[in-house]
C-alpha atoms as a PDB file:
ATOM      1  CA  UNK A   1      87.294 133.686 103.662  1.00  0.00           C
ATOM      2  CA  UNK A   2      90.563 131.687 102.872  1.00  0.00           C
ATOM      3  CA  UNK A   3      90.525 128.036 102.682  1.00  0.00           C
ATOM      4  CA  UNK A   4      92.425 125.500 105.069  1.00  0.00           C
ATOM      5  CA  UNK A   5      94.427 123.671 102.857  1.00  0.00           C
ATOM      6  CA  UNK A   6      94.568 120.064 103.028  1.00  0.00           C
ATOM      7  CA  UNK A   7      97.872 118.660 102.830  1.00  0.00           C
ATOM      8  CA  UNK A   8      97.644 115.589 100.651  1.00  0.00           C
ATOM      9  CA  UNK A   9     101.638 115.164 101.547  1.00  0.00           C
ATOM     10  CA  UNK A  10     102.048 115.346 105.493  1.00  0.00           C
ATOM     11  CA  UNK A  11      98.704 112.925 105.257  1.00  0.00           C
ATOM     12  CA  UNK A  12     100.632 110.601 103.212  1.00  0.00           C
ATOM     13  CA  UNK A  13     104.202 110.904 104.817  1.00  0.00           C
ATOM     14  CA  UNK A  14     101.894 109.475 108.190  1.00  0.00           C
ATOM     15  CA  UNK A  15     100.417 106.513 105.928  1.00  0.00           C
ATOM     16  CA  UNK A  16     103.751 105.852 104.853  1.00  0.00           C
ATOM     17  CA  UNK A  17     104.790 105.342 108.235  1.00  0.00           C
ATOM     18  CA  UNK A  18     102.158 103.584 109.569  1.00  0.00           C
ATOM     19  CA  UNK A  19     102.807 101.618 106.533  1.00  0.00           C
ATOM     20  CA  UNK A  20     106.659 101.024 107.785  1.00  0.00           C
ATOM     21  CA  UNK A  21     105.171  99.927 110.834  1.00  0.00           C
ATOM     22  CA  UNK A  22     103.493  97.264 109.447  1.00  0.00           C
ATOM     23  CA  UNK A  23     105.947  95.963 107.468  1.00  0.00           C
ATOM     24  CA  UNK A  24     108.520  95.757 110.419  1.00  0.00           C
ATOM     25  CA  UNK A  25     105.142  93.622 112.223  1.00  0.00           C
ATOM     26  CA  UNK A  26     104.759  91.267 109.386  1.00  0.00           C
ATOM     27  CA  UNK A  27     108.629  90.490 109.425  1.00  0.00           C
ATOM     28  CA  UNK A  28     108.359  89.985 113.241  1.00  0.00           C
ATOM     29  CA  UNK A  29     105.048  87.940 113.193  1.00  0.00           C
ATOM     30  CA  UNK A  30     105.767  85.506 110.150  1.00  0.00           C
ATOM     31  CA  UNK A  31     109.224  86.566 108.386  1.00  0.00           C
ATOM     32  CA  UNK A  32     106.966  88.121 105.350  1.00  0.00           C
ATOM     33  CA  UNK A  33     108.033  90.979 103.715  1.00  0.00           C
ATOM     34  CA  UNK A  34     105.042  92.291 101.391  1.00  0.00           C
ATOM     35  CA  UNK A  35     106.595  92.473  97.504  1.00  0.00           C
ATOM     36  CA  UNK A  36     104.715  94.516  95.210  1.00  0.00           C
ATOM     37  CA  UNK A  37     105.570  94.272  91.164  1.00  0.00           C
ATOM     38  CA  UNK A  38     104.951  97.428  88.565  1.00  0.00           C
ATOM     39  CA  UNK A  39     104.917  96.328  84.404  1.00  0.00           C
ATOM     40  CA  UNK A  40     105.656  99.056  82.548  1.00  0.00           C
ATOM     41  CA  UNK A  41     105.525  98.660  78.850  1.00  0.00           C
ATOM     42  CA  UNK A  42     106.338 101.173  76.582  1.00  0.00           C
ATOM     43  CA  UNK A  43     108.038 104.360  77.181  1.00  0.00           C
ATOM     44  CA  UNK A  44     105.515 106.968  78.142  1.00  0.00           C
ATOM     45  CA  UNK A  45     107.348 109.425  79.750  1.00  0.00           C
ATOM     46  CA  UNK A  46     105.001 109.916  82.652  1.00  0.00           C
ATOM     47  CA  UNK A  47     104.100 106.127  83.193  1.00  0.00           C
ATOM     48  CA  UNK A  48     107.737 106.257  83.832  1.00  0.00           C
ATOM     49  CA  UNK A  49     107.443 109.109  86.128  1.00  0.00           C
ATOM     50  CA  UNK A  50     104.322 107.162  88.309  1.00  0.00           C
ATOM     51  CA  UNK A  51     106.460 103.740  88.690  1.00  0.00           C
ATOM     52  CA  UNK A  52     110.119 105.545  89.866  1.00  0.00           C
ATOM     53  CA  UNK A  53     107.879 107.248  92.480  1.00  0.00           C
ATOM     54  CA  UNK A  54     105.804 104.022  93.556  1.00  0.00           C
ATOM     55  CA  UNK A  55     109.222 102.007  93.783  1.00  0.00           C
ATOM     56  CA  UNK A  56     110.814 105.195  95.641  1.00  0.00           C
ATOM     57  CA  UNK A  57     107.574 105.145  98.029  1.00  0.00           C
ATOM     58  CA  UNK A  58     108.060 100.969  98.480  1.00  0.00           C
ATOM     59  CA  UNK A  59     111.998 101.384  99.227  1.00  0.00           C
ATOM     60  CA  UNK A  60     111.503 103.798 102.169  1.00  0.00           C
ATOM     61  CA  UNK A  61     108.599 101.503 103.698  1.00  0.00           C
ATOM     62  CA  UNK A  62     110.582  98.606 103.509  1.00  0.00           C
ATOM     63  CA  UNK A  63     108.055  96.844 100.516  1.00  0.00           C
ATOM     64  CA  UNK A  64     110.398  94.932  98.233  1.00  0.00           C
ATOM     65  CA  UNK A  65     109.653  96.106  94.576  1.00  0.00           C
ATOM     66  CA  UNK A  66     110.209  95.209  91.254  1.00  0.00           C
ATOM     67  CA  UNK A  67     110.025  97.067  88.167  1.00  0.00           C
ATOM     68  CA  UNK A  68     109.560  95.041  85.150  1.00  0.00           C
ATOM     69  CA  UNK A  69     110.314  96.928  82.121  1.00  0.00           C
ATOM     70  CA  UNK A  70     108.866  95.763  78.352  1.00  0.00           C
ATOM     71  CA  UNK A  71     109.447  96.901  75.144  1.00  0.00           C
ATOM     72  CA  UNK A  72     106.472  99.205  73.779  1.00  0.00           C
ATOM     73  CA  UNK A  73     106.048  96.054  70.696  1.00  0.00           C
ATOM     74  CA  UNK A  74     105.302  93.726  73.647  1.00  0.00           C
ATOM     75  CA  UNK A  75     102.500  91.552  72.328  1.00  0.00           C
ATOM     76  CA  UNK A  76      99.607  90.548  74.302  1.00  0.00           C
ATOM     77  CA  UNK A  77     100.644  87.255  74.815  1.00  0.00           C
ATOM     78  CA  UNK A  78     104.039  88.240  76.232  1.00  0.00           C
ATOM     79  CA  UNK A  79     102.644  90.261  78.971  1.00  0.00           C
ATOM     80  CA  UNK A  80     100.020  88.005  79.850  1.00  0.00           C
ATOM     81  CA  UNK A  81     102.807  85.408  80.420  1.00  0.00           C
ATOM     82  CA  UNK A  82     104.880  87.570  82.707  1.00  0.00           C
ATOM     83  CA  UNK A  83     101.462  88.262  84.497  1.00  0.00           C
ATOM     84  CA  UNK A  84     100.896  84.377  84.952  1.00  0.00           C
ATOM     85  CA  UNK A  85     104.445  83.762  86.209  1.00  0.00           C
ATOM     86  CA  UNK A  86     103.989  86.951  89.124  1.00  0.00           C
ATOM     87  CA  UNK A  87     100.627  85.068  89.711  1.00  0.00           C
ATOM     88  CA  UNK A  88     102.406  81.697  90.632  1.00  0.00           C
ATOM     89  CA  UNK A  89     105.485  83.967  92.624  1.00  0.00           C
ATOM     90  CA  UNK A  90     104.946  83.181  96.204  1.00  0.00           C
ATOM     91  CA  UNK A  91     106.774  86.494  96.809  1.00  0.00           C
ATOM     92  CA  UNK A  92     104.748  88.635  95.027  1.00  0.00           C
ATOM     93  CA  UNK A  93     101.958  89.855  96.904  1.00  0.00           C
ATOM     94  CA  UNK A  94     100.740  92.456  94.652  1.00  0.00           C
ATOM     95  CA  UNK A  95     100.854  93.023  91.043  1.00  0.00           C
ATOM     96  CA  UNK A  96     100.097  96.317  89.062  1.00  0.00           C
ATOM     97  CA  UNK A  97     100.319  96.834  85.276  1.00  0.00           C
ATOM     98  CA  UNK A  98     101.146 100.511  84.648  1.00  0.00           C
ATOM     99  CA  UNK A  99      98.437 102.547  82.304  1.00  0.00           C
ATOM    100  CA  UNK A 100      97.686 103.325  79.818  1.00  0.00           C
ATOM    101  CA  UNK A 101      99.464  99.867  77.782  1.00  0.00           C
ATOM    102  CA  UNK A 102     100.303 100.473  74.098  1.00  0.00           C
ATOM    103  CA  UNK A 103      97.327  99.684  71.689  1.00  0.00           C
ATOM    104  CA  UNK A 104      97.818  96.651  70.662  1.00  0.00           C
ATOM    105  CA  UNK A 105      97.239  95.679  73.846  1.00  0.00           C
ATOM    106  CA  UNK A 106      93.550  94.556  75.244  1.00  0.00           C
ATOM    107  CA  UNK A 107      93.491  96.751  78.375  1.00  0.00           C
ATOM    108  CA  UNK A 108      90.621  94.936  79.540  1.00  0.00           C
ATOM    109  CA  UNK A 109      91.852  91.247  79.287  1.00  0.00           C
ATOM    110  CA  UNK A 110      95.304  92.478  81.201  1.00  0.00           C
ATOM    111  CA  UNK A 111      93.223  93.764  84.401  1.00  0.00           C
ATOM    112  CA  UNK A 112      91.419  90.384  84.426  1.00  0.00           C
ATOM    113  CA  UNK A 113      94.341  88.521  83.784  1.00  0.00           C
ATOM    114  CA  UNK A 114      95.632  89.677  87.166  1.00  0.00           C
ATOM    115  CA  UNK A 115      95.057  86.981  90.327  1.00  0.00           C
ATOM    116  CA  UNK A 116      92.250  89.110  92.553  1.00  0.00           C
ATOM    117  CA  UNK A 117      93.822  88.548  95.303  1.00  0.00           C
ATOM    118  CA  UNK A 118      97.221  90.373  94.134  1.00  0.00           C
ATOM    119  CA  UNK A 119      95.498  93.067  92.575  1.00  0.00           C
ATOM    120  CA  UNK A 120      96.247  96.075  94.350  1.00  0.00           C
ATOM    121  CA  UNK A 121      94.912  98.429  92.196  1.00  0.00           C
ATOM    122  CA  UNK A 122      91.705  97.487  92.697  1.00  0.00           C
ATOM    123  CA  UNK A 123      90.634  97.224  88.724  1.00  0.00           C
ATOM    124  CA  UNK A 124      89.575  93.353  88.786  1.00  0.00           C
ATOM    125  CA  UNK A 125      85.889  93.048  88.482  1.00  0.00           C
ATOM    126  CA  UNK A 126      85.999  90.445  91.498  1.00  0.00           C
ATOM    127  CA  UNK A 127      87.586  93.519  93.358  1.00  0.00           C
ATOM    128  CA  UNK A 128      84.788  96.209  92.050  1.00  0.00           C
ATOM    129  CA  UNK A 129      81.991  93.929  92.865  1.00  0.00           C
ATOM    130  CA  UNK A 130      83.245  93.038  96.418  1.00  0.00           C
ATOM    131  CA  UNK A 131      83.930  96.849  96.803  1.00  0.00           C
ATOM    132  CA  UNK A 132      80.058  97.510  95.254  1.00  0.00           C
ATOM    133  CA  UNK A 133      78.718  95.165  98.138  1.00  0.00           C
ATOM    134  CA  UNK A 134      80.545  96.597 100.403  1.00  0.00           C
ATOM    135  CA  UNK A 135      83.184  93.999 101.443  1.00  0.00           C
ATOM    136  CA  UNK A 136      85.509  94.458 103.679  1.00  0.00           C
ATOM    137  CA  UNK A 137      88.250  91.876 101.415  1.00  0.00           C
ATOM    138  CA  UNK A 138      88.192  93.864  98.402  1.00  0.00           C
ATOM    139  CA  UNK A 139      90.719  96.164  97.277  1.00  0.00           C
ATOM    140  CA  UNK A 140      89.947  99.709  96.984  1.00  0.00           C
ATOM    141  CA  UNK A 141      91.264 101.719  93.919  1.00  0.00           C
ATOM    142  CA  UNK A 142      93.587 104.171  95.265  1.00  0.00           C
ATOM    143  CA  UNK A 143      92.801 106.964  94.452  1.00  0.00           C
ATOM    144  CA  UNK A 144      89.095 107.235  95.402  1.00  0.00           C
ATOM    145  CA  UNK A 145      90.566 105.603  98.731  1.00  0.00           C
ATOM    146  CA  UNK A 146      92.978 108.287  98.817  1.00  0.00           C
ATOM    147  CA  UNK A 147      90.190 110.770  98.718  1.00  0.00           C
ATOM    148  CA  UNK A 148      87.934 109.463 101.383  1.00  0.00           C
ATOM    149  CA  UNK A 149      91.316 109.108 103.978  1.00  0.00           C
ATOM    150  CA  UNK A 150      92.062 113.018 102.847  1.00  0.00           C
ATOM    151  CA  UNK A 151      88.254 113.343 104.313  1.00  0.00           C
ATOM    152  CA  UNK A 152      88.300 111.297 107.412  1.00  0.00           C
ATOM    153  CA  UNK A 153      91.972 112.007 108.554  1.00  0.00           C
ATOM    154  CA  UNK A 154      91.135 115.974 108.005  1.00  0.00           C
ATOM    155  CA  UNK A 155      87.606 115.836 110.209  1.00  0.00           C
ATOM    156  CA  UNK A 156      85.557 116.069 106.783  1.00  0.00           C
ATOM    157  CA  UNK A 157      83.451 113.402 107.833  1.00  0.00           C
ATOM    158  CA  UNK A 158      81.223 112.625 104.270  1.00  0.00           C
ATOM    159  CA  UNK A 159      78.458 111.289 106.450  1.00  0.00           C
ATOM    160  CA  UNK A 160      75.060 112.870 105.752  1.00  0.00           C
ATOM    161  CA  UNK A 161      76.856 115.729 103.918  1.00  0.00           C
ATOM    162  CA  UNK A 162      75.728 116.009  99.723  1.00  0.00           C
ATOM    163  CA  UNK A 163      78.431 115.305  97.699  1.00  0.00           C
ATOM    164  CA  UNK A 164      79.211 115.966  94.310  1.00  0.00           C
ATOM    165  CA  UNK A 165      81.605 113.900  91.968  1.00  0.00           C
ATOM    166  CA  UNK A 166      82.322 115.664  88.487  1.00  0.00           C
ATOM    167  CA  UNK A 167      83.715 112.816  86.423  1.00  0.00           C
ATOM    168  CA  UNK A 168      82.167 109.188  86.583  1.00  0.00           C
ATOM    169  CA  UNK A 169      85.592 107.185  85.363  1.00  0.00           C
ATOM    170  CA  UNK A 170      86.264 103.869  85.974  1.00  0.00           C
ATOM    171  CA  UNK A 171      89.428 104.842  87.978  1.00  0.00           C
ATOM    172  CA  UNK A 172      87.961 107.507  90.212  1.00  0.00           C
ATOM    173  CA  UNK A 173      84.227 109.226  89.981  1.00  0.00           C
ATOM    174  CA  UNK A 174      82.210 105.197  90.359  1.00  0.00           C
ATOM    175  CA  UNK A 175      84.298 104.208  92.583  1.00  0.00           C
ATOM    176  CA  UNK A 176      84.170 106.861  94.427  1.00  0.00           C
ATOM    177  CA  UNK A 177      80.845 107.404  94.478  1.00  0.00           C
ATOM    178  CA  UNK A 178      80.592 103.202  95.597  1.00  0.00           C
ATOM    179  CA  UNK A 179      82.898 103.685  98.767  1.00  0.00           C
ATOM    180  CA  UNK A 180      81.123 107.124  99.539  1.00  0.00           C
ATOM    181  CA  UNK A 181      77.659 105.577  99.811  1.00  0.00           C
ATOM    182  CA  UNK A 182      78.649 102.824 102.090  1.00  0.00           C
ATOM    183  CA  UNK A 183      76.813 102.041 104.341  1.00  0.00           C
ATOM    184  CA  UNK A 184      80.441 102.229 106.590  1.00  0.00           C
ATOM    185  CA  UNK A 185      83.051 104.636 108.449  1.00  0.00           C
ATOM    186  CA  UNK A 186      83.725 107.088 105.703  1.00  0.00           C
ATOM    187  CA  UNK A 187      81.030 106.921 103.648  1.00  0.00           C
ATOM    188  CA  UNK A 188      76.423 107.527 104.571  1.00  0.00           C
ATOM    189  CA  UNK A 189      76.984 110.125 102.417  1.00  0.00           C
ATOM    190  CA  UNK A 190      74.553 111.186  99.713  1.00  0.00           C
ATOM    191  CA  UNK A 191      76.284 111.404  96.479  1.00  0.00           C
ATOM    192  CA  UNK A 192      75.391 112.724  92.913  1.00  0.00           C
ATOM    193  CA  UNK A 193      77.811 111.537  89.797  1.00  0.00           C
ATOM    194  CA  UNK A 194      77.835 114.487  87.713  1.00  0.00           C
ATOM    195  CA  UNK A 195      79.383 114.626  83.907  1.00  0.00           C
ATOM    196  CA  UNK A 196      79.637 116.636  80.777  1.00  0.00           C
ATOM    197  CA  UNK A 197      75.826 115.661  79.959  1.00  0.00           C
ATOM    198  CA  UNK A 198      74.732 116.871  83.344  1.00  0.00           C
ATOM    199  CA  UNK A 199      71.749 120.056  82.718  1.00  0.00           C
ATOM    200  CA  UNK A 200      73.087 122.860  84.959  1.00  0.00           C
ATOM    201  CA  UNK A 201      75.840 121.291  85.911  1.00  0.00           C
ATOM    202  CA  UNK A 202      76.864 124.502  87.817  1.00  0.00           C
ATOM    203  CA  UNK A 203      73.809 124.444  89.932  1.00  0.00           C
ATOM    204  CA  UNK A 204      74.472 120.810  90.609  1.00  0.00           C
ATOM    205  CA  UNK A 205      77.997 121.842  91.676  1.00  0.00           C
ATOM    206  CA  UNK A 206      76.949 124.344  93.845  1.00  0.00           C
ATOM    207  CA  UNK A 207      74.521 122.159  95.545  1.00  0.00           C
ATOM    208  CA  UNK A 208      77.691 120.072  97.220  1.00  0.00           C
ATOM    209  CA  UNK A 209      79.134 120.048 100.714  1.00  0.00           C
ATOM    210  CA  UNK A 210      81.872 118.082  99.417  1.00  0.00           C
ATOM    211  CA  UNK A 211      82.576 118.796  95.902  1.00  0.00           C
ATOM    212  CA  UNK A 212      85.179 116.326  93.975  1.00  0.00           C
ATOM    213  CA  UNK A 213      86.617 117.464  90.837  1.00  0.00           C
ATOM    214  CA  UNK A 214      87.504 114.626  88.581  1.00  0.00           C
ATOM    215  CA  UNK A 215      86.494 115.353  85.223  1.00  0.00           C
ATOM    216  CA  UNK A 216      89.909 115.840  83.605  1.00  0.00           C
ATOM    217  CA  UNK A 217      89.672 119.763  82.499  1.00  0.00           C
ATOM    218  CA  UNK A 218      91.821 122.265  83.126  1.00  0.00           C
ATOM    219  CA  UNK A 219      90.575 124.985  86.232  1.00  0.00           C
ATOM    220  CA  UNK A 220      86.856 123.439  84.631  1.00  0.00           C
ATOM    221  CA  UNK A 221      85.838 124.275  88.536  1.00  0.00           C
ATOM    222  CA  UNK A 222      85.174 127.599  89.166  1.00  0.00           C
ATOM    223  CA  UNK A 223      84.894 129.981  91.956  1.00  0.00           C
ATOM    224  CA  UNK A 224      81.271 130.763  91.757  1.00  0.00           C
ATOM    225  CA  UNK A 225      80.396 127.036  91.016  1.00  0.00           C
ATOM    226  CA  UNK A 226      81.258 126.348  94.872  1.00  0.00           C
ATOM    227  CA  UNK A 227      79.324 126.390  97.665  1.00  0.00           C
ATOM    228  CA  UNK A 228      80.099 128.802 100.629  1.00  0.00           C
ATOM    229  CA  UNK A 229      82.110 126.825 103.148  1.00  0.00           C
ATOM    230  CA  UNK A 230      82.216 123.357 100.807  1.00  0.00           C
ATOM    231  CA  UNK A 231      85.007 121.054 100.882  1.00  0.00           C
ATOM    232  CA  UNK A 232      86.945 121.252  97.292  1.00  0.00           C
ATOM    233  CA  UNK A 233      88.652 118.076  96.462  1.00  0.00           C
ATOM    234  CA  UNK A 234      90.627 118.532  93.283  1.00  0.00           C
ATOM    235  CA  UNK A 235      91.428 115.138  92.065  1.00  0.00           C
ATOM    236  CA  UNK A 236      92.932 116.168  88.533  1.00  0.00           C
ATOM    237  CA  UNK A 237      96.344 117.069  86.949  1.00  0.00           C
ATOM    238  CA  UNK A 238      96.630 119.019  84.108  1.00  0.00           C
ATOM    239  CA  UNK A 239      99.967 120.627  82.386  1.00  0.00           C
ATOM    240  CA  UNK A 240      99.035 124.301  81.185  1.00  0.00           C
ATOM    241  CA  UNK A 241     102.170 126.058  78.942  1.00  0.00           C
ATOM    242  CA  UNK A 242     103.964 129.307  80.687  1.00  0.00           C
ATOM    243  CA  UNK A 243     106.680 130.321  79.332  1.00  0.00           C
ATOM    244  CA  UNK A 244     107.496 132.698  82.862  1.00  0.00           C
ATOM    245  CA  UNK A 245     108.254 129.381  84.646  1.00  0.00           C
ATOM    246  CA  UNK A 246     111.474 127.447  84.206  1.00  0.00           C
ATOM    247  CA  UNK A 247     110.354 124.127  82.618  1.00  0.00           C
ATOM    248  CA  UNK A 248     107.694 126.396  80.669  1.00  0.00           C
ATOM    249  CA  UNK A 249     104.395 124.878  82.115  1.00  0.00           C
ATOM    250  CA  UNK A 250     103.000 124.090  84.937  1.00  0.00           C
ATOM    251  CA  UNK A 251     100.519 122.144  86.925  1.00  0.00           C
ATOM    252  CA  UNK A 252      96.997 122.715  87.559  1.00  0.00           C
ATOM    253  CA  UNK A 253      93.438 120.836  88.640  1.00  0.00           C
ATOM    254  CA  UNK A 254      89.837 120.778  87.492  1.00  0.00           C
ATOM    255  CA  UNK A 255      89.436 123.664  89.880  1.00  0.00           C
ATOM    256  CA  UNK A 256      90.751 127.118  89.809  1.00  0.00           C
ATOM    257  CA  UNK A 257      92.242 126.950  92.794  1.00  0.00           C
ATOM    258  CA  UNK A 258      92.460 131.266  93.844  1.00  0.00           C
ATOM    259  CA  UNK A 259      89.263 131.687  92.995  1.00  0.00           C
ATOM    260  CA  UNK A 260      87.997 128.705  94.837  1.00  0.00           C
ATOM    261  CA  UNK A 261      89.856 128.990  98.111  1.00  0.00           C
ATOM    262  CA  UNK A 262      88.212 132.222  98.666  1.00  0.00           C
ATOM    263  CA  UNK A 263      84.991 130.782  98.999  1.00  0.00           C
ATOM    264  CA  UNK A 264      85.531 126.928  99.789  1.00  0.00           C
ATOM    265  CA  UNK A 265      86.442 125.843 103.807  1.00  0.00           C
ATOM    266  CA  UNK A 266      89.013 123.609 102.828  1.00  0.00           C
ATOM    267  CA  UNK A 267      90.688 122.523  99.285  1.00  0.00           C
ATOM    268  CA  UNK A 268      93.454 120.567  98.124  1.00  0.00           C
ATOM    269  CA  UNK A 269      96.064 121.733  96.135  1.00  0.00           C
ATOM    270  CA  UNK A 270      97.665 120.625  92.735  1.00  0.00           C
ATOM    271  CA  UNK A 271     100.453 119.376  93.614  1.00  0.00           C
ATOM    272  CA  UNK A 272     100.331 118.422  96.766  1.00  0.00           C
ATOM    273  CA  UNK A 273      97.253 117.082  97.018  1.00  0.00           C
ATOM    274  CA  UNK A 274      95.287 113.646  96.146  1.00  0.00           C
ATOM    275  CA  UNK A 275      98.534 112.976  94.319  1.00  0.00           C
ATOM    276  CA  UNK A 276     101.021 111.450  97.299  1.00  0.00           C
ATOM    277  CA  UNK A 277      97.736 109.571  98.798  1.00  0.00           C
ATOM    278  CA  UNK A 278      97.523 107.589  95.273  1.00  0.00           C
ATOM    279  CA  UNK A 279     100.848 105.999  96.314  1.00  0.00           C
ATOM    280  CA  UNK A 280     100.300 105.852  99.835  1.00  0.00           C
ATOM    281  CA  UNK A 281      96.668 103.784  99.980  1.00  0.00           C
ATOM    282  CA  UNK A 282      98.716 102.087  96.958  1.00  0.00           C
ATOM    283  CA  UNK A 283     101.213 100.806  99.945  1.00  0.00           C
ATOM    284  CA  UNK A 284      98.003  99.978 102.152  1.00  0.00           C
ATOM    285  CA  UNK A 285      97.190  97.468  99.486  1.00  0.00           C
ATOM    286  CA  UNK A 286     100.419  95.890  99.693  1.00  0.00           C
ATOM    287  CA  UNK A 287     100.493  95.376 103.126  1.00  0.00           C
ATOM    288  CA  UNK A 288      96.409  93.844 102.897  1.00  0.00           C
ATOM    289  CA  UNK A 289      97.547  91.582 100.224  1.00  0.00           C
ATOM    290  CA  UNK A 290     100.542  90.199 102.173  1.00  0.00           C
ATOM    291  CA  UNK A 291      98.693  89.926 105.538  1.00  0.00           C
ATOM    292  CA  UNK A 292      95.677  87.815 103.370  1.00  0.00           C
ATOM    293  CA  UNK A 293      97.666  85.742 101.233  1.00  0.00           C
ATOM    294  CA  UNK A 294     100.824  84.843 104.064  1.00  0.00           C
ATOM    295  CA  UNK A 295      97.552  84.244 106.395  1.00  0.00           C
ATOM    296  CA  UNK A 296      98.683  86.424 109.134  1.00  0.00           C
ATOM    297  CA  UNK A 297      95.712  88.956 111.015  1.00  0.00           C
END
C-alpha cells in the first residue's frame, strides 16, 4: 500500500489566499491593513532563513511587514524597549520575536513582554491558558494549528480517532495535544503525549490512528512503528550530510518516510509538508489580531 501524500504546500497556497481575501475585506470594511513585525537578533543563519520567508508570505497577502534587525550583543533591555514601542504602534497588529535569541537574553521574560493581544505566535501564557480552556480569543501556536488544518482540510477528521504525539515541546507536542482534545471542530480526539522516557514507546506508536512525529530525531519513526492505514504527520526537520547531492545534505523528518508510506494511508513529506502551514496559520493570526484590535467582526 502507498500512502496519499498530503500536500502541506497546495493546503497553504489556499490559506494564503483566503488570507488575501481577508485582507482586501478589512481594507474595504474599516481602511485596516493588518501589520505584522519579526525581531531578529543575531545572525543565525536559519532564523534568517524563517523571517525572509514570513515577510515573502506577508508581501504576497497584502500584510504590511517589518523586519527589525538587532545586533547579536543586543542586551535585554534594548529589545524589551523595541518590544514596548511595537506594543504602543497602533499599526502593528502582531508582533513575533524570532527564536532562538542569543543567551544573554531571558527567552522567557521576551515572550511575556509581548502585549497578548499582538502575540501571534501564540507563546504568551495569557494565550496558552485561553487556548488550555478552550477559548475561542486565544491565539493558537502555528504550528500545532498548522497540523490540525493539514487534518481537517485533508478529511482526517481527529475526532474519536487515538492519537499519538512523540515530542511534548512547548512549541508543538502540548499544544498540540491541548487543541486536539478540545472539546471543538478539529479536535474529541483521544491523545497520548509520548517522549524519550515513554516504556515501549514503539508499541505506543503503533497504537495511533494519527501518529505525529515531533520529537526532533532524524527518521526516529520507523516503518514498523506505524500502524496499518495510520495517518503519519511528520512535524520535524532535520539536515542529514550527502555528499551525492549538490549542497551536500539534505532534509529529512522524525519519520523515515519510504519505509513509512508503505504502510501509513496518508503522510506528509519533508519538505513540503507542516513546513508552509507554519507560515500560513502564522498569516491567520495576523488577520485575527487586526480584526480584534481595529474592532471589526
Amino acid at each position: 500500500m502507498a500512502a496519499d501524500i498530503i500536500d502541506g504546500k497546495k493546503i497553504a497556497a489556499d490559506i494564503r489566499g483566503e488570507v488575501k481575501e481577508q485582507v482586501e475585506e478589512l481594507l474595504e470594511q474599516g481602511d485596516v491593513r493588518p501589520g505584522l513585525s519579526v525581531v531578529l537578533v543575531g545572525d543565525n543563519p536559519a532564523s534568517a532563513v524563517y523571517v525572509r520567508m514570513k515577510a515573502k508570505a506577508c508581501e504576497e497577502t497584502g500584510i504590511k511587514s517589518e523586519v527589525i534587525k538587532m545586533e547579536k550583543e543586543t542586551t535585554q533591555q534594548e529589545l524589551e524597549d523595541v518590544i514596548d514601542r511595537l506594543n504602543a504602534d497602533p499599526s502593528v497588529h502582531g508582533i513575533l520575536v524570532q527564536l532562538p535569541l542569543p543567551e544573554q537574553i531571558v527567552e522567557r521574560d521576551i515572550i511575556m513582554r509581548i502585549a497578548p493581544e499582538k502575540d501571534v505566535d501564540g507563546f504568551h501564557p495569557v494565550n496558552v491558558g485561553r487556548m488550555v480552556i478552550g477559548d475561542p480569543s486565544a491565539f493558537r501556536p502555528a504550528t500545532p494549528a498548522g497540523v490540525v488544518e493539514m487534518l481537517m482540510r485533508t478529511g482526517h477528521d481527529p475526532s474519536g480517532k487515538r492519537v499519538v504525539i512523540v515530542g511534548r515541546s512547548n512549541i508543538v507536542g502540548k499544544p498540540l495535544a491541548v487543541l486536539l482534545m478540545q472539546k471543538m471542530k478539529g479536535g474529541n480526539a483521544t491523545v497520548t503525549v509520548a517522549h524519550s522516557r515513554t516504556q515501549d514507546l514503539a508499541a505506543v506508536m503503533r497504537e495511533a490512528d494519527i501518529l505525529v512525529a515531533a520529537i526532533g530525531a532524524a527518521e526516529f519513526v520507523k516503518g514498523d512503528n506505524v500502524k496499518p492505514g495510520a495517518v503519519v504527520i511528520d512535524v520535524g526537520v532535520n539536515r542529514l550530510d550527502d555528499a551525492s547531492t549538490e549542497k551536500g545534505y539534505r532534509l529529512v523528518g522524525d519519520v523515515a518516510y519510504d519505509e513509512a508510506a508503505e504502510v501509513a494511508a496518508a503522510i506528509t513529506p519533508v519538505p513540503g509538508g507542516v513546513g508552509p502551514m507554519t507560515i500560513a496559520m502564522l498569516l491567520t493570526n495576523c488577520i485575527k489580531a487586526a480584526r480584534e484590535i481595529s474592532g471589526i467582526s
